[in-house]
PDB file of N, CA and C in Angstrom:
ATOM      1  N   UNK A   1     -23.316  22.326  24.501  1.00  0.00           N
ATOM      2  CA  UNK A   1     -22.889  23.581  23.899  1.00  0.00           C
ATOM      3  C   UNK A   1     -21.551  23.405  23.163  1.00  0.00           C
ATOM      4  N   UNK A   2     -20.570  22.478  23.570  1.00  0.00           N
ATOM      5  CA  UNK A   2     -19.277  22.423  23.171  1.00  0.00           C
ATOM      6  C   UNK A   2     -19.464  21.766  22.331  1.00  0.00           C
ATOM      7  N   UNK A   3     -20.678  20.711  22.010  1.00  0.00           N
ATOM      8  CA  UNK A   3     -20.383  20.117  20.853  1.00  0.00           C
ATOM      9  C   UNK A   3     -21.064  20.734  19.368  1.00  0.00           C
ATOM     10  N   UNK A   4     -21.715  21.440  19.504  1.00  0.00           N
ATOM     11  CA  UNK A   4     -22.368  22.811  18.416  1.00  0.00           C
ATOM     12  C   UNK A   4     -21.035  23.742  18.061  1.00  0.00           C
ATOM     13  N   UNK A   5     -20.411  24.332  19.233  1.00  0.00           N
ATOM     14  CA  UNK A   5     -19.736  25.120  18.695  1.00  0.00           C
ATOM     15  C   UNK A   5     -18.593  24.278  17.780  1.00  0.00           C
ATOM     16  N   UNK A   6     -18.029  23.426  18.721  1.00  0.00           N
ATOM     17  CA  UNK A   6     -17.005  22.350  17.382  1.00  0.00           C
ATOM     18  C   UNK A   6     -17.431  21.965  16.249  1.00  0.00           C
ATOM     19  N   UNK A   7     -18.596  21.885  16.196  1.00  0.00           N
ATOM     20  CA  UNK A   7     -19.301  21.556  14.877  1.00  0.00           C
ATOM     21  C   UNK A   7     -19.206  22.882  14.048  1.00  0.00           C
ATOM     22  N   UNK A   8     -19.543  23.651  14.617  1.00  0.00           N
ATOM     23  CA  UNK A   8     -19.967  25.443  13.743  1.00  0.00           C
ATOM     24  C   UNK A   8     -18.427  25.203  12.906  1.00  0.00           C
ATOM     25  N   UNK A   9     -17.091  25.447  14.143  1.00  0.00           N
ATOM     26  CA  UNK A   9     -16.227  25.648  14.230  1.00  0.00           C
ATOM     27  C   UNK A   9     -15.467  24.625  12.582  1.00  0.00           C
ATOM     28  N   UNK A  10     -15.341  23.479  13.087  1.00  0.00           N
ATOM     29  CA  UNK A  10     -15.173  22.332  11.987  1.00  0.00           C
ATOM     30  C   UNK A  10     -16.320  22.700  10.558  1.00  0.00           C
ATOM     31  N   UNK A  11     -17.346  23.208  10.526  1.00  0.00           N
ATOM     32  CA  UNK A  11     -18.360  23.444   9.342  1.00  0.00           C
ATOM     33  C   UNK A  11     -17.386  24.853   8.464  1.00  0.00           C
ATOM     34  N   UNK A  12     -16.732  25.733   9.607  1.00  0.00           N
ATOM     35  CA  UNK A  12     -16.367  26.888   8.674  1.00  0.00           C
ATOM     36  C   UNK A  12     -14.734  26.804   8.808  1.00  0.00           C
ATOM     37  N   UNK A  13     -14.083  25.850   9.058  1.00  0.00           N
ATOM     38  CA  UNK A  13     -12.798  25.332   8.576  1.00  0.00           C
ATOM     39  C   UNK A  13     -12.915  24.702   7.389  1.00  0.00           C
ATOM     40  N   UNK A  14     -13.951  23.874   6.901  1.00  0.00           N
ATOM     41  CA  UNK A  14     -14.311  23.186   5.954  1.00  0.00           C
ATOM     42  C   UNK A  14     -14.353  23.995   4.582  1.00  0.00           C
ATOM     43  N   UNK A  15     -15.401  25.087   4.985  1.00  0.00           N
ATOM     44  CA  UNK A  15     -15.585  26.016   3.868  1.00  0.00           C
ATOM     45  C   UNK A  15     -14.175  26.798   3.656  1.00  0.00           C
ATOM     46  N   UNK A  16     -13.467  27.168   4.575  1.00  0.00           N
ATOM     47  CA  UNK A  16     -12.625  27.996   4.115  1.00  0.00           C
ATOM     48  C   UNK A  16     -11.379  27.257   3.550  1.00  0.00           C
ATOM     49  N   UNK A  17     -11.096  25.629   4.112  1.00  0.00           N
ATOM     50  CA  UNK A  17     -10.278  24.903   3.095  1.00  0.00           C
ATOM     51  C   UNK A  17     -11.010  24.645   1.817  1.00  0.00           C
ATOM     52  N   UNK A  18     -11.925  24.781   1.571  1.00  0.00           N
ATOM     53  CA  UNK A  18     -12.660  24.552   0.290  1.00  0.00           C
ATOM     54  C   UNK A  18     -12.077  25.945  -0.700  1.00  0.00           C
ATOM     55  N   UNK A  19     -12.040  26.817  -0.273  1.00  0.00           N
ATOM     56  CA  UNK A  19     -12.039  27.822  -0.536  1.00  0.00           C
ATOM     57  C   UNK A  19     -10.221  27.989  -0.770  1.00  0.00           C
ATOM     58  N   UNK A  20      -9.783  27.509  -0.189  1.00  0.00           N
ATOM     59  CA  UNK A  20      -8.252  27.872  -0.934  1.00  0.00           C
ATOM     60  C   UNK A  20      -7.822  25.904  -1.760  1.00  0.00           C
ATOM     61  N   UNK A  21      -8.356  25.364  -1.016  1.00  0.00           N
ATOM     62  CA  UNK A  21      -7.758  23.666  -1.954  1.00  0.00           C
ATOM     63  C   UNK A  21      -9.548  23.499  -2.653  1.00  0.00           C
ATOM     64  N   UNK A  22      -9.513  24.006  -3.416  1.00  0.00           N
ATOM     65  CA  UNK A  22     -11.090  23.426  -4.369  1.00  0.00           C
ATOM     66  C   UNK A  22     -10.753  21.724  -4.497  1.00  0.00           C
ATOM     67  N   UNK A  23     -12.155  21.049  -4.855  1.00  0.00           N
ATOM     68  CA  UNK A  23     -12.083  19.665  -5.308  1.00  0.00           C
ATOM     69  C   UNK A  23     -11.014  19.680  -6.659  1.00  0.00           C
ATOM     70  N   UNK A  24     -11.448  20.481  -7.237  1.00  0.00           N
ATOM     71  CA  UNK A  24     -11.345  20.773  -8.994  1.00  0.00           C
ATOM     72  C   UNK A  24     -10.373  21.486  -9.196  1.00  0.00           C
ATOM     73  N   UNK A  25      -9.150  20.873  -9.538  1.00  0.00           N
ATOM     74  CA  UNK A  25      -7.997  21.809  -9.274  1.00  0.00           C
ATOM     75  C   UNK A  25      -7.671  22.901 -10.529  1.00  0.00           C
ATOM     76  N   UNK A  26      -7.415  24.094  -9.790  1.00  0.00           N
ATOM     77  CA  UNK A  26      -7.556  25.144 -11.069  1.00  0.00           C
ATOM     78  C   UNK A  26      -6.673  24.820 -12.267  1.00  0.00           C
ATOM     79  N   UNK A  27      -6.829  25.278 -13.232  1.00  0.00           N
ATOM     80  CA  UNK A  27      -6.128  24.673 -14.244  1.00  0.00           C
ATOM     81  C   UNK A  27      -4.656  26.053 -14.529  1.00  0.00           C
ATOM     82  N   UNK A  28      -4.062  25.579 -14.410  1.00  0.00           N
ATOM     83  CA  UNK A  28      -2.404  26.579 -14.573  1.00  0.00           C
ATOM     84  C   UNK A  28      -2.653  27.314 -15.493  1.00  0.00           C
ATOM     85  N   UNK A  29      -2.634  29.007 -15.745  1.00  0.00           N
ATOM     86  CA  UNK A  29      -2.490  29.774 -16.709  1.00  0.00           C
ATOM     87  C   UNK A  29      -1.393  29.112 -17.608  1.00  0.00           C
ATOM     88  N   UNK A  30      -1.381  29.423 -19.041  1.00  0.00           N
ATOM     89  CA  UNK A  30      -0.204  28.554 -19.941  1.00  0.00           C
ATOM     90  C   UNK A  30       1.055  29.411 -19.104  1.00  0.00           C
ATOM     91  N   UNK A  31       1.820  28.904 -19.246  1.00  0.00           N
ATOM     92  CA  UNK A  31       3.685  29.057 -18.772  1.00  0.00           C
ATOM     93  C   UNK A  31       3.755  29.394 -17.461  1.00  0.00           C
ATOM     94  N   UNK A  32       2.880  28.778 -16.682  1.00  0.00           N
ATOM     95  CA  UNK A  32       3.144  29.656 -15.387  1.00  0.00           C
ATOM     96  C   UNK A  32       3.812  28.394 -14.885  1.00  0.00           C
ATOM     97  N   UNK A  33       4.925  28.258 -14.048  1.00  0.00           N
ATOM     98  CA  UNK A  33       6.107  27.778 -13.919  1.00  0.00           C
ATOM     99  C   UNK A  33       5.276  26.564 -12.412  1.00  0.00           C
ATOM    100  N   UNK A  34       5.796  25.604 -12.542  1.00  0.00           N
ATOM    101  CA  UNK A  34       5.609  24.285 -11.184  1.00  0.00           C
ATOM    102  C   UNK A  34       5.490  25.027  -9.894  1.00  0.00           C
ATOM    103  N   UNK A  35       6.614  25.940  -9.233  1.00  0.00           N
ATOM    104  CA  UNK A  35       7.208  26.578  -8.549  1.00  0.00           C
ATOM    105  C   UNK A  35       6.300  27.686  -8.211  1.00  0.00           C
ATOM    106  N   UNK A  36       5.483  28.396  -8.933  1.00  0.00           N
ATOM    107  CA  UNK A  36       4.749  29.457  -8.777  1.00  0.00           C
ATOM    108  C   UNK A  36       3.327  28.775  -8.576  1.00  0.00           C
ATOM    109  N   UNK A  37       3.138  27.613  -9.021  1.00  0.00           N
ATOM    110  CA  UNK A  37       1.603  27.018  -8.390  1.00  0.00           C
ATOM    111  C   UNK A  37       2.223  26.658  -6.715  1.00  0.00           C
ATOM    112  N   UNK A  38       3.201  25.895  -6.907  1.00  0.00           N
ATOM    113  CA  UNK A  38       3.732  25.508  -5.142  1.00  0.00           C
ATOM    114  C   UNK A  38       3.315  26.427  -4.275  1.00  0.00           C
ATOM    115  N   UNK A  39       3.828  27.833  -4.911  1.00  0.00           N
ATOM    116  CA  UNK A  39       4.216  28.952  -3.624  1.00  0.00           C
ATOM    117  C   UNK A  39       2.699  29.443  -3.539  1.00  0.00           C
ATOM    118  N   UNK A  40       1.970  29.469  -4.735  1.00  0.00           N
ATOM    119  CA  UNK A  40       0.392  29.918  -4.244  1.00  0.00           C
ATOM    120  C   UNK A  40      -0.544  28.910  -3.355  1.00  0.00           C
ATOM    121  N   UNK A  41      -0.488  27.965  -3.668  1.00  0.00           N
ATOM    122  CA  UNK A  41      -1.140  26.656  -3.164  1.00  0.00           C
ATOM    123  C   UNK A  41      -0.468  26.815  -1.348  1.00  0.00           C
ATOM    124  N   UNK A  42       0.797  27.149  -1.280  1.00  0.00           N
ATOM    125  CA  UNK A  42       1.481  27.031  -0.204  1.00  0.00           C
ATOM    126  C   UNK A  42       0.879  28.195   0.663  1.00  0.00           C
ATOM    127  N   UNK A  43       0.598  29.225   0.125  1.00  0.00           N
ATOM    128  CA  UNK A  43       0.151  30.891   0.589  1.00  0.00           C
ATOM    129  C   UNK A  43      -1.305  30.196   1.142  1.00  0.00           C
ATOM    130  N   UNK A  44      -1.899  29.842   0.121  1.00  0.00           N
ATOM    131  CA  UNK A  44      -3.314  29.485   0.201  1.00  0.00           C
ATOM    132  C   UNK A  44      -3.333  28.454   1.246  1.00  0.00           C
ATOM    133  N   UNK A  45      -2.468  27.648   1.535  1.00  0.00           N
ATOM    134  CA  UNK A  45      -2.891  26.803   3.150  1.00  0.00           C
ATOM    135  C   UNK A  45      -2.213  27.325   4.248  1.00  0.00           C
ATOM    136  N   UNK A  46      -1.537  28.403   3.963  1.00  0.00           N
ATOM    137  CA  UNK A  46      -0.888  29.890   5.454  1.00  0.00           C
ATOM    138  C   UNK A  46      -1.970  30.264   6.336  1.00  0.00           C
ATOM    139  N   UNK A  47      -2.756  30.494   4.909  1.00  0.00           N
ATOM    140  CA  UNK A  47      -4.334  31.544   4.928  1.00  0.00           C
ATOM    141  C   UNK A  47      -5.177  30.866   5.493  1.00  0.00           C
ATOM    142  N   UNK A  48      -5.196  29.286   5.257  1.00  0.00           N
ATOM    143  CA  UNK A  48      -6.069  28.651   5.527  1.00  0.00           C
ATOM    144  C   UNK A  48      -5.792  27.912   7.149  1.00  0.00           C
ATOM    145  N   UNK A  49      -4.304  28.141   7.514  1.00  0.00           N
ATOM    146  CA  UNK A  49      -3.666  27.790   9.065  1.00  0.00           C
ATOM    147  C   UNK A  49      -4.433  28.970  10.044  1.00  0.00           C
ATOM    148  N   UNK A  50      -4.363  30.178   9.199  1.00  0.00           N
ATOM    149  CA  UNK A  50      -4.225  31.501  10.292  1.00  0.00           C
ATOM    150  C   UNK A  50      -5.895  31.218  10.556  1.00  0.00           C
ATOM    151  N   UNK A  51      -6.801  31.175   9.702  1.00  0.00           N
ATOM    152  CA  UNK A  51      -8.150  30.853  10.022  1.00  0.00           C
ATOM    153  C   UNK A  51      -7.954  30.469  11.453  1.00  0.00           C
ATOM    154  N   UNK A  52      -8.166  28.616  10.776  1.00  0.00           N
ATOM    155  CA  UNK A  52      -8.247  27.711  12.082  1.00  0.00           C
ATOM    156  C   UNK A  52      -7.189  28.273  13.624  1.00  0.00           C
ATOM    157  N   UNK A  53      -6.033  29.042  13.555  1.00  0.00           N
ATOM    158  CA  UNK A  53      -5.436  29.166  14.183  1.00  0.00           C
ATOM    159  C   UNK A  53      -6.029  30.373  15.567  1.00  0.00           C
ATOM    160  N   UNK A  54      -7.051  31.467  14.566  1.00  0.00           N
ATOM    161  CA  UNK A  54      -8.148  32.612  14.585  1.00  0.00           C
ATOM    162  C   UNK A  54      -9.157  31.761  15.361  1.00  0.00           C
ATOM    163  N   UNK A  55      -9.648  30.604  14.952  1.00  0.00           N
ATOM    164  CA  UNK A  55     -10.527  30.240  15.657  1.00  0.00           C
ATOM    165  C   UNK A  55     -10.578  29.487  17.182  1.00  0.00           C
ATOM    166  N   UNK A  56      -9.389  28.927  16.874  1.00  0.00           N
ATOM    167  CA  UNK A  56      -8.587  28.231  18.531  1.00  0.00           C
ATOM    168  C   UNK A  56      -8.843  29.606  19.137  1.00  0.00           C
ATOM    169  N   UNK A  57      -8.416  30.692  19.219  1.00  0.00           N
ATOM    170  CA  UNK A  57      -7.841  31.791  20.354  1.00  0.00           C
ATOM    171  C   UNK A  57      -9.578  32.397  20.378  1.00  0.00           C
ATOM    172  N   UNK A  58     -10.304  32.772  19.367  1.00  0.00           N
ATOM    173  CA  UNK A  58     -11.483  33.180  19.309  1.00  0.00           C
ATOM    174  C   UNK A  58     -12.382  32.329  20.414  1.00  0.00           C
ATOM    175  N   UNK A  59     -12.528  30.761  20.283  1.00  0.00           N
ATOM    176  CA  UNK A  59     -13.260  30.133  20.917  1.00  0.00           C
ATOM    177  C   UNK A  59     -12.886  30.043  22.400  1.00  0.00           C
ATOM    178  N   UNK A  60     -11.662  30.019  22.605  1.00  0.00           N
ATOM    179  CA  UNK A  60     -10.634  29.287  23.755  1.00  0.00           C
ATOM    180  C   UNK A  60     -10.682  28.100  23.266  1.00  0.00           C
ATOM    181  N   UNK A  61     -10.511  27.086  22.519  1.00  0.00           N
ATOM    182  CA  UNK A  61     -10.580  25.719  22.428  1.00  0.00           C
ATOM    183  C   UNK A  61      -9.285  25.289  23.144  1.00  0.00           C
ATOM    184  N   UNK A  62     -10.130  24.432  24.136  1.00  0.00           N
ATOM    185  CA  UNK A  62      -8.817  23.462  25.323  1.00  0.00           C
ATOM    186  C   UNK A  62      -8.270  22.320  23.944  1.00  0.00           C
ATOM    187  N   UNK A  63      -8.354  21.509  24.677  1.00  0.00           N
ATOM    188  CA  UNK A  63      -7.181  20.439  23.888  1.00  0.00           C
ATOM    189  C   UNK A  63      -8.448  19.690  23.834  1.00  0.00           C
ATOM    190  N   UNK A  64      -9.557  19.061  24.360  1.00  0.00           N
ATOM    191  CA  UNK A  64     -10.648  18.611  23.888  1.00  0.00           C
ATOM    192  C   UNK A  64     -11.557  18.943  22.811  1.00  0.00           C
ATOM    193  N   UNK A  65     -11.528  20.399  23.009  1.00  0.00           N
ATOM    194  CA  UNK A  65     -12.288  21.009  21.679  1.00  0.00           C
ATOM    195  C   UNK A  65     -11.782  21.414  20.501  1.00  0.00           C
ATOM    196  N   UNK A  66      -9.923  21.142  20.575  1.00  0.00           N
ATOM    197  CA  UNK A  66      -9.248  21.348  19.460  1.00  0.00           C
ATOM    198  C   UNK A  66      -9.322  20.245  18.753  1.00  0.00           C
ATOM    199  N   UNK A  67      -9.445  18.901  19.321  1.00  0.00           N
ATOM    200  CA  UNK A  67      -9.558  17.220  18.874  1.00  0.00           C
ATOM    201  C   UNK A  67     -10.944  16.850  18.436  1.00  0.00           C
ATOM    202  N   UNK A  68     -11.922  17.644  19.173  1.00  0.00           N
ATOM    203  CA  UNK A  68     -13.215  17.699  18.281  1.00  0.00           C
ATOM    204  C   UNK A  68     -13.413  17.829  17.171  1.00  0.00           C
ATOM    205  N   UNK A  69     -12.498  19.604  17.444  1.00  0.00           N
ATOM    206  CA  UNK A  69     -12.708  20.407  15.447  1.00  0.00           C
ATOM    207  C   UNK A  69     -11.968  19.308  14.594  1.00  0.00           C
ATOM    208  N   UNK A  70     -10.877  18.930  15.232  1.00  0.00           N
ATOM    209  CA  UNK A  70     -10.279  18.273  13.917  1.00  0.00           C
ATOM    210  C   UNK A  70     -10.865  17.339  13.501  1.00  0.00           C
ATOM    211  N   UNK A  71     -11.570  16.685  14.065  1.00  0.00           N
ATOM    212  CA  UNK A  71     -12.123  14.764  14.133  1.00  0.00           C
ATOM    213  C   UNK A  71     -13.297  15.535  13.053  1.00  0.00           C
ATOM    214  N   UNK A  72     -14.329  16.745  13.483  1.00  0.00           N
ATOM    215  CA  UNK A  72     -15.155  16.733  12.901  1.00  0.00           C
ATOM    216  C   UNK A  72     -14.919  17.154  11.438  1.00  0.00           C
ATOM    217  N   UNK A  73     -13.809  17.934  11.285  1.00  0.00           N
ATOM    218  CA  UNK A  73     -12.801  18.311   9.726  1.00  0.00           C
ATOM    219  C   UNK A  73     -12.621  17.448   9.122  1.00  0.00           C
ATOM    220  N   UNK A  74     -11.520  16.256   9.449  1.00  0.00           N
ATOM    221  CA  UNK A  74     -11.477  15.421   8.580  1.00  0.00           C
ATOM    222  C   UNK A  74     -12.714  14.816   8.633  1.00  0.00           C
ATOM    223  N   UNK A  75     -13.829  14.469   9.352  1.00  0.00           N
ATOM    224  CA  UNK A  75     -15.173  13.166   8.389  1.00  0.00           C
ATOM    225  C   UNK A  75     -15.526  14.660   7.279  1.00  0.00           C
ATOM    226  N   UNK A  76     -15.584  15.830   7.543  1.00  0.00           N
ATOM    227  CA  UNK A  76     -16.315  16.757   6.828  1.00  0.00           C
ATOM    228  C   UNK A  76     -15.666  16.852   5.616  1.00  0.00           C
ATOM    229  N   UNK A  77     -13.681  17.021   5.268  1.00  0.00           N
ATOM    230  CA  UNK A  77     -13.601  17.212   4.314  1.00  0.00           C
ATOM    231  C   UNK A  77     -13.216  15.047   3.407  1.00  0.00           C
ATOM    232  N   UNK A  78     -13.348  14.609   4.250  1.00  0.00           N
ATOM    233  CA  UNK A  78     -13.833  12.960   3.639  1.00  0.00           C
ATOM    234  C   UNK A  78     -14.870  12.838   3.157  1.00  0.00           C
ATOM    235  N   UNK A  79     -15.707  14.049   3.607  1.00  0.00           N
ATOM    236  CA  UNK A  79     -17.360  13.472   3.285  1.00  0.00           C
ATOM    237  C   UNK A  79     -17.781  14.292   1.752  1.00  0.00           C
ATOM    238  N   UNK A  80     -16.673  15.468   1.578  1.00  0.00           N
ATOM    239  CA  UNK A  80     -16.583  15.851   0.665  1.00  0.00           C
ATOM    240  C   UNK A  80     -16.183  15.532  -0.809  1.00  0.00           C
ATOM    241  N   UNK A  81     -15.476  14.460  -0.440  1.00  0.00           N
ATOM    242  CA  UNK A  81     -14.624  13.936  -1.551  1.00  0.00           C
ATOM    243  C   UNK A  81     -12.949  13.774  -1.779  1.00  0.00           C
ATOM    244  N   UNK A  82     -12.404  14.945  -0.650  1.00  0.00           N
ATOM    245  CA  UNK A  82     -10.974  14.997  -0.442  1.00  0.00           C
ATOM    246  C   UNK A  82     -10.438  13.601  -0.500  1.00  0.00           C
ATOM    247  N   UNK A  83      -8.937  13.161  -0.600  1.00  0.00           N
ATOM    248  CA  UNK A  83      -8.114  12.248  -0.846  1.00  0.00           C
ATOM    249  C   UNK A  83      -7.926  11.876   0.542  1.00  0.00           C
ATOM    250  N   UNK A  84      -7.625  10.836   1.451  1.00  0.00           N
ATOM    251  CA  UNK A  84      -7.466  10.454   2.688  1.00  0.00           C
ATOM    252  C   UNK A  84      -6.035  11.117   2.879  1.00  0.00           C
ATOM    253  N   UNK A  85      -5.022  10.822   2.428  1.00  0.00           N
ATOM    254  CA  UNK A  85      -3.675  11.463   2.215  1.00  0.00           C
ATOM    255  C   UNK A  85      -3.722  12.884   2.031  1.00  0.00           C
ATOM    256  N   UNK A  86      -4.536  13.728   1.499  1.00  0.00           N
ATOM    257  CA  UNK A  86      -4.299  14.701   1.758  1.00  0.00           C
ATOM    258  C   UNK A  86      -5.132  15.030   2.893  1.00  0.00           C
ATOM    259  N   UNK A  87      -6.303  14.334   3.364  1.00  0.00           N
ATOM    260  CA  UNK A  87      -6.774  15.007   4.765  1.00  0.00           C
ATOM    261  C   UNK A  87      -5.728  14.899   5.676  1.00  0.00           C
ATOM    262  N   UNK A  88      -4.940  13.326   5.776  1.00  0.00           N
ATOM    263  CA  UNK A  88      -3.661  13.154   6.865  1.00  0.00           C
ATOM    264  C   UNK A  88      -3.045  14.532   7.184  1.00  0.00           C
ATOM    265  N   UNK A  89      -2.618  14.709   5.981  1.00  0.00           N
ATOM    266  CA  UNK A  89      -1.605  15.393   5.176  1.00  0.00           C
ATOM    267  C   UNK A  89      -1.910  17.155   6.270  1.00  0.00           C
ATOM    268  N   UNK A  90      -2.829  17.359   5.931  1.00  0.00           N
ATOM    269  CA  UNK A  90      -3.511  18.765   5.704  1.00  0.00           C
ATOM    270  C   UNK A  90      -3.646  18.910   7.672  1.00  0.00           C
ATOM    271  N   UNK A  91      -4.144  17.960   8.194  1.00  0.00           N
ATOM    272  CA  UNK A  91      -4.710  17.759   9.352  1.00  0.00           C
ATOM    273  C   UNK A  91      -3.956  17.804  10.031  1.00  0.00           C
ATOM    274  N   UNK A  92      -2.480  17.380   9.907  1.00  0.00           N
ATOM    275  CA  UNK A  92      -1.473  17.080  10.704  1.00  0.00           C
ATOM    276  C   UNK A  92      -0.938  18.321  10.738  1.00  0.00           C
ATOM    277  N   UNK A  93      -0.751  19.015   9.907  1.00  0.00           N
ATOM    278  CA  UNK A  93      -0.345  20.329   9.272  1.00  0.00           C
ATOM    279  C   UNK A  93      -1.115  21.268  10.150  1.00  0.00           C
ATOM    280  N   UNK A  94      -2.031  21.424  10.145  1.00  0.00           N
ATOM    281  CA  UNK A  94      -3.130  22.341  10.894  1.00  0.00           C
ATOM    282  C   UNK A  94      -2.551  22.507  12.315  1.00  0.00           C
ATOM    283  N   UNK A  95      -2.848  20.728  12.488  1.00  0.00           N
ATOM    284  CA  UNK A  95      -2.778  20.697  14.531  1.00  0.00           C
ATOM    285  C   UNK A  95      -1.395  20.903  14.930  1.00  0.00           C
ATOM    286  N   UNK A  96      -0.230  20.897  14.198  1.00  0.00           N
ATOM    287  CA  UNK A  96       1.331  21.634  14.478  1.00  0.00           C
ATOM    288  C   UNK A  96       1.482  22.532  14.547  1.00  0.00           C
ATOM    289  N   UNK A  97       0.858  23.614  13.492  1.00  0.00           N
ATOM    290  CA  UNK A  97       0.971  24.953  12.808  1.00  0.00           C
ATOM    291  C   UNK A  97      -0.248  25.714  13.822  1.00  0.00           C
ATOM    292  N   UNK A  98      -1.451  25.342  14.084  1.00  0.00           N
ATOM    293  CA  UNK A  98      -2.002  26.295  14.322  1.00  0.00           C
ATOM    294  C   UNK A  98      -2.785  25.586  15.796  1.00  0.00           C
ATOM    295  N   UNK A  99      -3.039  24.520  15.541  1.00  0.00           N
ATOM    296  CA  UNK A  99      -3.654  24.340  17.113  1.00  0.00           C
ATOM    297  C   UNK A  99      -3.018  23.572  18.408  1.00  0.00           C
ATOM    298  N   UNK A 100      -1.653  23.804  18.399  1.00  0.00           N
ATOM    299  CA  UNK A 100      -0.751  23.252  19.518  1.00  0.00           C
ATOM    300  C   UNK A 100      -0.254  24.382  20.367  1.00  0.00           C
ATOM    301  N   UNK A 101      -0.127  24.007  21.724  1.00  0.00           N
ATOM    302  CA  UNK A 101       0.441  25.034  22.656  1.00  0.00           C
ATOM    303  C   UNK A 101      -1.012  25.934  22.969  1.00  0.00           C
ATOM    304  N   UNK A 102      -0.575  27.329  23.314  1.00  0.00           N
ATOM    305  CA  UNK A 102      -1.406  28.557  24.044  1.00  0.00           C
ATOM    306  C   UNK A 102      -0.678  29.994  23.460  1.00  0.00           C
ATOM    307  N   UNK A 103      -0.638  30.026  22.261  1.00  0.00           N
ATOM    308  CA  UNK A 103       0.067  31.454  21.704  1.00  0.00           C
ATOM    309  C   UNK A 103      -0.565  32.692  22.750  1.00  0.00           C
ATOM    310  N   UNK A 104      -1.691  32.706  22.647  1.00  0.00           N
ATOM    311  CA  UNK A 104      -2.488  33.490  22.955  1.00  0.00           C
ATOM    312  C   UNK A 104      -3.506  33.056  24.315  1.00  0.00           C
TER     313      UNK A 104
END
């Protein structure tokens, strides 16, 4: 059972980082400033912490099933095409920000 739900779990982390970091990076309206893509791109992986962060407290994920989702995230967004550096990147980010400790 635990290993379905980590899977479900890791399948709709996937979609919803898809959903704020596309493969295909949007192309900048003309003059819109370095600084203002940062801070959206930056909003857009907040959005994309509070998810996964929603789903730790939703599931109960112990510390086994938090190391699942992630293991199964990164092969999922590798298998996608993502950059290895930014899965590091992104992954490390996640399990600090949203799946460490017992907030809830």
């Amino acid at each position: 059972m635990m290993s379905r739900l980590t899977d479900d779990v890791s399948e709709k982390l996937l979609k919803e980082f898809q959903l704020v970091m596309p493969l295909a990076p949007i192309k900048p309206k003309p003059g819109k400033k370095e600084n203002e893509l940062k801070n959206e791109y930056g909003a857009a992986l907040e959005r994309f912490y509070r998810v996964a962060e929603q789903e730790r407290t939703k599931h109960k994920l112990g510390i086994i099933g938090r190391a699942r989702v992630a293991f199964g995230l990164q092969q999922r967004l590798l298998q996608a095409g993502y950059a290895a550096p930014l899965v590091k990147q992104v992954l490390l980010a996640m399990l600090t920000t949203a799946f460490v400790g017992s907030k809830h």
